[in-house]
Structures are given as C-alpha cells and as structure tokens.
PDB file of N, CA and C in Angstrom:
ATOM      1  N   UNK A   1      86.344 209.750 167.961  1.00  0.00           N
ATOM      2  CA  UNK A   1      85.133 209.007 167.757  1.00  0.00           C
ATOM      3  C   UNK A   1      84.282 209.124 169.017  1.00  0.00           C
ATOM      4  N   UNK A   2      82.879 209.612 168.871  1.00  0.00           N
ATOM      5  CA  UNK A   2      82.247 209.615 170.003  1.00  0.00           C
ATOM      6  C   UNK A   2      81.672 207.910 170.301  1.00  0.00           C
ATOM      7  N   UNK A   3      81.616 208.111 171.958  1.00  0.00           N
ATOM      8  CA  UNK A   3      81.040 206.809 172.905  1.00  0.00           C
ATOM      9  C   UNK A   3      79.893 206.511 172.061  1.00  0.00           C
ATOM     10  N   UNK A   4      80.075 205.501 172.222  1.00  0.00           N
ATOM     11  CA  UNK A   4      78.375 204.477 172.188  1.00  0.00           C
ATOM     12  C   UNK A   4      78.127 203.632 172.867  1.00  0.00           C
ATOM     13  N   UNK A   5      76.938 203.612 173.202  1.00  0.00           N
ATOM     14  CA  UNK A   5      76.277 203.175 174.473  1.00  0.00           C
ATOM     15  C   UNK A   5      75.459 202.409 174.048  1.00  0.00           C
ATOM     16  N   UNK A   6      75.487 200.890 174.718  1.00  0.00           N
ATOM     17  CA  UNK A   6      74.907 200.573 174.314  1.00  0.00           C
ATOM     18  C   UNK A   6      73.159 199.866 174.982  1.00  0.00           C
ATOM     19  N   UNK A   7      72.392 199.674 174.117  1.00  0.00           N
ATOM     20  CA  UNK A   7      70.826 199.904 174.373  1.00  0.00           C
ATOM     21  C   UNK A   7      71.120 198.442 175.393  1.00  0.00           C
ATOM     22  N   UNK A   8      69.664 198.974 176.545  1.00  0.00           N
ATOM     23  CA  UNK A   8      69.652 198.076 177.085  1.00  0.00           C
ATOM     24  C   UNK A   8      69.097 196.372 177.122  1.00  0.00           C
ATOM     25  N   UNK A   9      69.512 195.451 178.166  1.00  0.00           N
ATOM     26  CA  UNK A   9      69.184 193.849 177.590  1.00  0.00           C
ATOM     27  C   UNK A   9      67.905 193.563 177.947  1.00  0.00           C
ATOM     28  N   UNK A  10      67.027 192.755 177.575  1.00  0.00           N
ATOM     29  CA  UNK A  10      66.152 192.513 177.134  1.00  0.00           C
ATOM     30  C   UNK A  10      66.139 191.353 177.952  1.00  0.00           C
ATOM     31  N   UNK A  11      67.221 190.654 178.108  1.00  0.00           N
ATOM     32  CA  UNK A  11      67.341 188.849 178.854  1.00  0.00           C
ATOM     33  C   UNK A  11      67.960 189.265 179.497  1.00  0.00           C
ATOM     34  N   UNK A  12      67.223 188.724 180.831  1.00  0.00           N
ATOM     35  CA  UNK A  12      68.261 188.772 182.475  1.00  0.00           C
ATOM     36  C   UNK A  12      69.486 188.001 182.472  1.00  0.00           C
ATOM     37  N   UNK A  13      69.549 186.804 181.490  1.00  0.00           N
ATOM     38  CA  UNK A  13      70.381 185.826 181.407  1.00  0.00           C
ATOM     39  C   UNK A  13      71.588 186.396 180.209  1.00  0.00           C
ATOM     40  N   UNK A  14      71.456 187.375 179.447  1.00  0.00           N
ATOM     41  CA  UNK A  14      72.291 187.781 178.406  1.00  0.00           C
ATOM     42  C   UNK A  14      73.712 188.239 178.451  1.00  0.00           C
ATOM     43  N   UNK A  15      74.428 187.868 178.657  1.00  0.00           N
ATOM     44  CA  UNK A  15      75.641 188.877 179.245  1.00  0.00           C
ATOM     45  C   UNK A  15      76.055 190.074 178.261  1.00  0.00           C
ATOM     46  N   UNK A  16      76.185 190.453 176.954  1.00  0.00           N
ATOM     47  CA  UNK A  16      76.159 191.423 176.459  1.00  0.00           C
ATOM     48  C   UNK A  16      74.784 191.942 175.504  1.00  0.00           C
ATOM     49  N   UNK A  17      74.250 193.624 175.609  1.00  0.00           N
ATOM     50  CA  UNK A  17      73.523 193.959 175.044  1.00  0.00           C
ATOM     51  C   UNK A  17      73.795 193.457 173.246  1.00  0.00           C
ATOM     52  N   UNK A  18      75.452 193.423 172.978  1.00  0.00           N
ATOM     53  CA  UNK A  18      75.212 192.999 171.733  1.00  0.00           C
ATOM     54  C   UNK A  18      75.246 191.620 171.577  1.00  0.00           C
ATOM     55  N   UNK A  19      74.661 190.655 172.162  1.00  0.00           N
ATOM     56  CA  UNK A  19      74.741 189.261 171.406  1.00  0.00           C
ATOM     57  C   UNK A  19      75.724 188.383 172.813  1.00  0.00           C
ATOM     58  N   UNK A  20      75.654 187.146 171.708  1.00  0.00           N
ATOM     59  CA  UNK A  20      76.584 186.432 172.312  1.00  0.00           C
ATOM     60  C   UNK A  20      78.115 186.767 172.653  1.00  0.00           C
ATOM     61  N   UNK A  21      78.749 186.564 173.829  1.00  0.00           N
ATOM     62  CA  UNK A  21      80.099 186.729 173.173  1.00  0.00           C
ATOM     63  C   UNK A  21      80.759 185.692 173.927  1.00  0.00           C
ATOM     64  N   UNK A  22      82.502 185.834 173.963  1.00  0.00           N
ATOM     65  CA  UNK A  22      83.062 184.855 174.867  1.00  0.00           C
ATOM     66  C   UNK A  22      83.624 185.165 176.499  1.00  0.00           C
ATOM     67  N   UNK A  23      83.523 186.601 176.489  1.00  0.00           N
ATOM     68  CA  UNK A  23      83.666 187.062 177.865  1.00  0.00           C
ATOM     69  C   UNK A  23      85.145 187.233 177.754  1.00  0.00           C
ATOM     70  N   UNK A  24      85.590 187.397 176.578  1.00  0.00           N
ATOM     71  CA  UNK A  24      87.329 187.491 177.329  1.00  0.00           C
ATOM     72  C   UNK A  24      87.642 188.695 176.017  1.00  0.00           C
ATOM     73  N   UNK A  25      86.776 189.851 176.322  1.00  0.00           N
ATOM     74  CA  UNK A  25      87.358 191.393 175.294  1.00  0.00           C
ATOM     75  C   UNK A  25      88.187 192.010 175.796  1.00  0.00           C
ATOM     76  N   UNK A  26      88.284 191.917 177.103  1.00  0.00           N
ATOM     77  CA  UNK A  26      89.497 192.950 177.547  1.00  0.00           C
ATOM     78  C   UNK A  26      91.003 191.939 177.867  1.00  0.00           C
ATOM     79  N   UNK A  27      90.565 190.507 178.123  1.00  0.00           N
ATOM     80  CA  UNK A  27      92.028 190.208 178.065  1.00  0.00           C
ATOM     81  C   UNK A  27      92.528 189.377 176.404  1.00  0.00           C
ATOM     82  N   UNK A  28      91.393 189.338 175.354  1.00  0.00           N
ATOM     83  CA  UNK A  28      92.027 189.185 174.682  1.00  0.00           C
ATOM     84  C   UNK A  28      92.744 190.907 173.729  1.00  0.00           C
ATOM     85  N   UNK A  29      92.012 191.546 174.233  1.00  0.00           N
ATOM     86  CA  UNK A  29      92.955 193.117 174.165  1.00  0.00           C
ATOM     87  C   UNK A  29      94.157 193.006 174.629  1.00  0.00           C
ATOM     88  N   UNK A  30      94.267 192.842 176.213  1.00  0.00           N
ATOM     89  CA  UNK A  30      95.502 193.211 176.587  1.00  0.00           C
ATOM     90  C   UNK A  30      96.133 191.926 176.127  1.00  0.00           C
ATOM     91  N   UNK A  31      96.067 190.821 175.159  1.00  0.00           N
ATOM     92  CA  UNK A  31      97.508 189.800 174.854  1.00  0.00           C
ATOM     93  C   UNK A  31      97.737 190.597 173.467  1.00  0.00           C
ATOM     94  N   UNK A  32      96.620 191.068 172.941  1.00  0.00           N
ATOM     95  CA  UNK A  32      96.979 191.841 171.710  1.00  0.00           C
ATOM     96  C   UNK A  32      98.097 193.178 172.127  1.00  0.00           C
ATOM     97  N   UNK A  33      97.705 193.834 173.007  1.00  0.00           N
ATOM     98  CA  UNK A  33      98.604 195.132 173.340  1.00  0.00           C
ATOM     99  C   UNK A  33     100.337 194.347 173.882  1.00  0.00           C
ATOM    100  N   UNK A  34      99.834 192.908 174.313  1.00  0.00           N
ATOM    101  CA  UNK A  34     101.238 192.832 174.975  1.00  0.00           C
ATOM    102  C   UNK A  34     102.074 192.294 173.962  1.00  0.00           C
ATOM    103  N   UNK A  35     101.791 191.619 172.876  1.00  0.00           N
ATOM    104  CA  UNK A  35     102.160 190.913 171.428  1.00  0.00           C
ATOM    105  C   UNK A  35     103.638 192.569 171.244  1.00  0.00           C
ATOM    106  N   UNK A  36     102.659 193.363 171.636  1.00  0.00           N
ATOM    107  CA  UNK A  36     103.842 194.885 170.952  1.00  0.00           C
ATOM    108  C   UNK A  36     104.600 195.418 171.960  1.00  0.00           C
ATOM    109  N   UNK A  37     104.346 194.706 173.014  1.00  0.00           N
ATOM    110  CA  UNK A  37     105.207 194.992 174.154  1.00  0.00           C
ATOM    111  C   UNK A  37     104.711 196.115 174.970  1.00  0.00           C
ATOM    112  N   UNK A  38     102.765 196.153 175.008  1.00  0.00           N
ATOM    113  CA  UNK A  38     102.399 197.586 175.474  1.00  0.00           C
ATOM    114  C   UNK A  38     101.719 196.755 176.524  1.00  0.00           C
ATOM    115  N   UNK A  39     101.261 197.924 177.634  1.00  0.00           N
ATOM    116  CA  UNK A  39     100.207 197.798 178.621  1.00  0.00           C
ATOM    117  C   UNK A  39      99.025 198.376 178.358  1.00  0.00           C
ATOM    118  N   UNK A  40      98.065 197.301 179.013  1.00  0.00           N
ATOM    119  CA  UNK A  40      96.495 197.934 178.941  1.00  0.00           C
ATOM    120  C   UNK A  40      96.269 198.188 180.017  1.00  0.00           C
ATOM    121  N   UNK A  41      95.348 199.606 180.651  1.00  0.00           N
ATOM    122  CA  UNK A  41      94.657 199.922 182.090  1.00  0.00           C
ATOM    123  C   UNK A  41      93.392 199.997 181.463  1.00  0.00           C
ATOM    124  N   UNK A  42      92.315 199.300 182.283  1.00  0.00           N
ATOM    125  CA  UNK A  42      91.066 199.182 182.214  1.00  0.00           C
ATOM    126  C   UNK A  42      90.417 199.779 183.632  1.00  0.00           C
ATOM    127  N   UNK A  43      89.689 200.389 183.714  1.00  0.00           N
ATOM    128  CA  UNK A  43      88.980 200.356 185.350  1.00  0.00           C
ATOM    129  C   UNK A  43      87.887 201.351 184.991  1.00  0.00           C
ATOM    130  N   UNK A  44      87.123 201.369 186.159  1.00  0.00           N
ATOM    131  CA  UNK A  44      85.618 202.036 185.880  1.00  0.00           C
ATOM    132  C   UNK A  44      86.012 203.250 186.074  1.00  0.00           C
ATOM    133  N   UNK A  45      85.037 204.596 185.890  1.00  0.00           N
ATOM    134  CA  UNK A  45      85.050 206.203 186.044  1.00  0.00           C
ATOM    135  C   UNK A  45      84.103 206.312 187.187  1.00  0.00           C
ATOM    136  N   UNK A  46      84.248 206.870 187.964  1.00  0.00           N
ATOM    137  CA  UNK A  46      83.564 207.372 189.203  1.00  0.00           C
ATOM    138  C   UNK A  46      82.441 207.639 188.751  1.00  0.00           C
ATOM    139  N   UNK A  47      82.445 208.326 187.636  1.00  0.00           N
ATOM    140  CA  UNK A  47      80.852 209.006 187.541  1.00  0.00           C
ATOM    141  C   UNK A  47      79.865 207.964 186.549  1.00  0.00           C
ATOM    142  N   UNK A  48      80.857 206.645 186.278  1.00  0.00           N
ATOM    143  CA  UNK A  48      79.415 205.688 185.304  1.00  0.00           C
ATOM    144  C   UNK A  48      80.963 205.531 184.133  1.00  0.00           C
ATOM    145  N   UNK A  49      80.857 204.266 183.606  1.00  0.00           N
ATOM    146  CA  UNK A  49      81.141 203.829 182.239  1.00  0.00           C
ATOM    147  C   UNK A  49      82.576 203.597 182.833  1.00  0.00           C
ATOM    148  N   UNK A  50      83.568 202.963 181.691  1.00  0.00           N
ATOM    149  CA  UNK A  50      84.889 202.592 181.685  1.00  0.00           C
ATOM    150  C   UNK A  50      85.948 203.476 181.448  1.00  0.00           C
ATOM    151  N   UNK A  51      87.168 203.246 181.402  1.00  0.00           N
ATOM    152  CA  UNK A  51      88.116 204.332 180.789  1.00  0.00           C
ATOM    153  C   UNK A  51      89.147 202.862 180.696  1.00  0.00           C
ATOM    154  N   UNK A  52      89.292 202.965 179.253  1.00  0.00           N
ATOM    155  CA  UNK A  52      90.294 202.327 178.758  1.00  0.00           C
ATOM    156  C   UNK A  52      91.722 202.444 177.916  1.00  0.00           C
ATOM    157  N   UNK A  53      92.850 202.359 178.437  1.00  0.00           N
ATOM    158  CA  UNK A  53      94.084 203.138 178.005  1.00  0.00           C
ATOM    159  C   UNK A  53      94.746 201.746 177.362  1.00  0.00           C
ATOM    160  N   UNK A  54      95.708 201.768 176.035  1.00  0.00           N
ATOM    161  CA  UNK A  54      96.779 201.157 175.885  1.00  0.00           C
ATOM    162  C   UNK A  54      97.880 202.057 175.576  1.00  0.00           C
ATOM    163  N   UNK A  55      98.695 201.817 175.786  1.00  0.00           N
ATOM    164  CA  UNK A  55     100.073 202.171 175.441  1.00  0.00           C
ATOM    165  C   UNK A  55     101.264 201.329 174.789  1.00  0.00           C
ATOM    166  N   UNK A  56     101.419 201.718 173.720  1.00  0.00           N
ATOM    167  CA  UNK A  56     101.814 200.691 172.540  1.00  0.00           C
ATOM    168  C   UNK A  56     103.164 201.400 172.103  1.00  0.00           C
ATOM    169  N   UNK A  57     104.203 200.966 172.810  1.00  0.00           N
ATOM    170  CA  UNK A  57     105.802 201.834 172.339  1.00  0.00           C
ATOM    171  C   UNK A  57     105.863 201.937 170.453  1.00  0.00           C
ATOM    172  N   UNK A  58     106.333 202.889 170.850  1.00  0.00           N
ATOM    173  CA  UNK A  58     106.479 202.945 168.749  1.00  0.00           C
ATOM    174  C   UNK A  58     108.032 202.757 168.295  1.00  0.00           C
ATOM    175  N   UNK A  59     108.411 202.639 167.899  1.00  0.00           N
ATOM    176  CA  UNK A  59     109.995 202.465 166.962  1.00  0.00           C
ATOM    177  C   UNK A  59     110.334 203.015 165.928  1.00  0.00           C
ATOM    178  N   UNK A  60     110.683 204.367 166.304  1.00  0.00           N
ATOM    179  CA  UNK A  60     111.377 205.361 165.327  1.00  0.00           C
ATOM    180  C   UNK A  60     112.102 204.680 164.611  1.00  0.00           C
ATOM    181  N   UNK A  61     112.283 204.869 163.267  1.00  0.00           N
ATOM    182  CA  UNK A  61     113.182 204.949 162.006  1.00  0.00           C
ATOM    183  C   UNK A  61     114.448 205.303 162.435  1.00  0.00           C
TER     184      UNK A  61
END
C-alpha cells in the first residue's frame, strides 16, 4: 500500500491534519501488538516521515 500524506493544518491549535483525536495512536498500537506478545519500533527517518515496525510472533500448526 502506498504512503499517504497527509494535507496540511489549517489551525495552529489542531493537533492532527485529520480531525480530532486522542493523542495515544502509537501507544494504543503498541498495547494492541503487545496483547500478541509482539513489539512495536516507532522512530523518525533521517530524510522526513516515520518508519513503523511490529513484530507479531505467529504459531505454527
């Protein structure tokens, strides 16, 4: 799936271009990744934007 980017804010006061939110997407990610016993790495890219990894063990049959 390609990136999307999103358009810029309009309100100095807005914290996301899309709307309201609650400020907690990446750690309510990582309680979701840890529910399966995985880790999340989040951190910025040198050259602009995020890079976001989970790793979610699987359980062979």
């Amino acid at each position: 799936m390609p990136a999307r980017r999103a358009p810029p804010s309009t309100s100095p006061s807005s914290r996301s271009p899309y709307g309201e939110g609650t400020g907690r997407g990446l750690l309510g990610l990582r309680e979701r990744v840890a529910v399966y016993g995985g880790e999340l790495d989040a951190r910025r890219r040198l050259g602009g934007g995020f890079r976001v990894r989970a790793r979610i063990p699987l359980d062979r049959p």
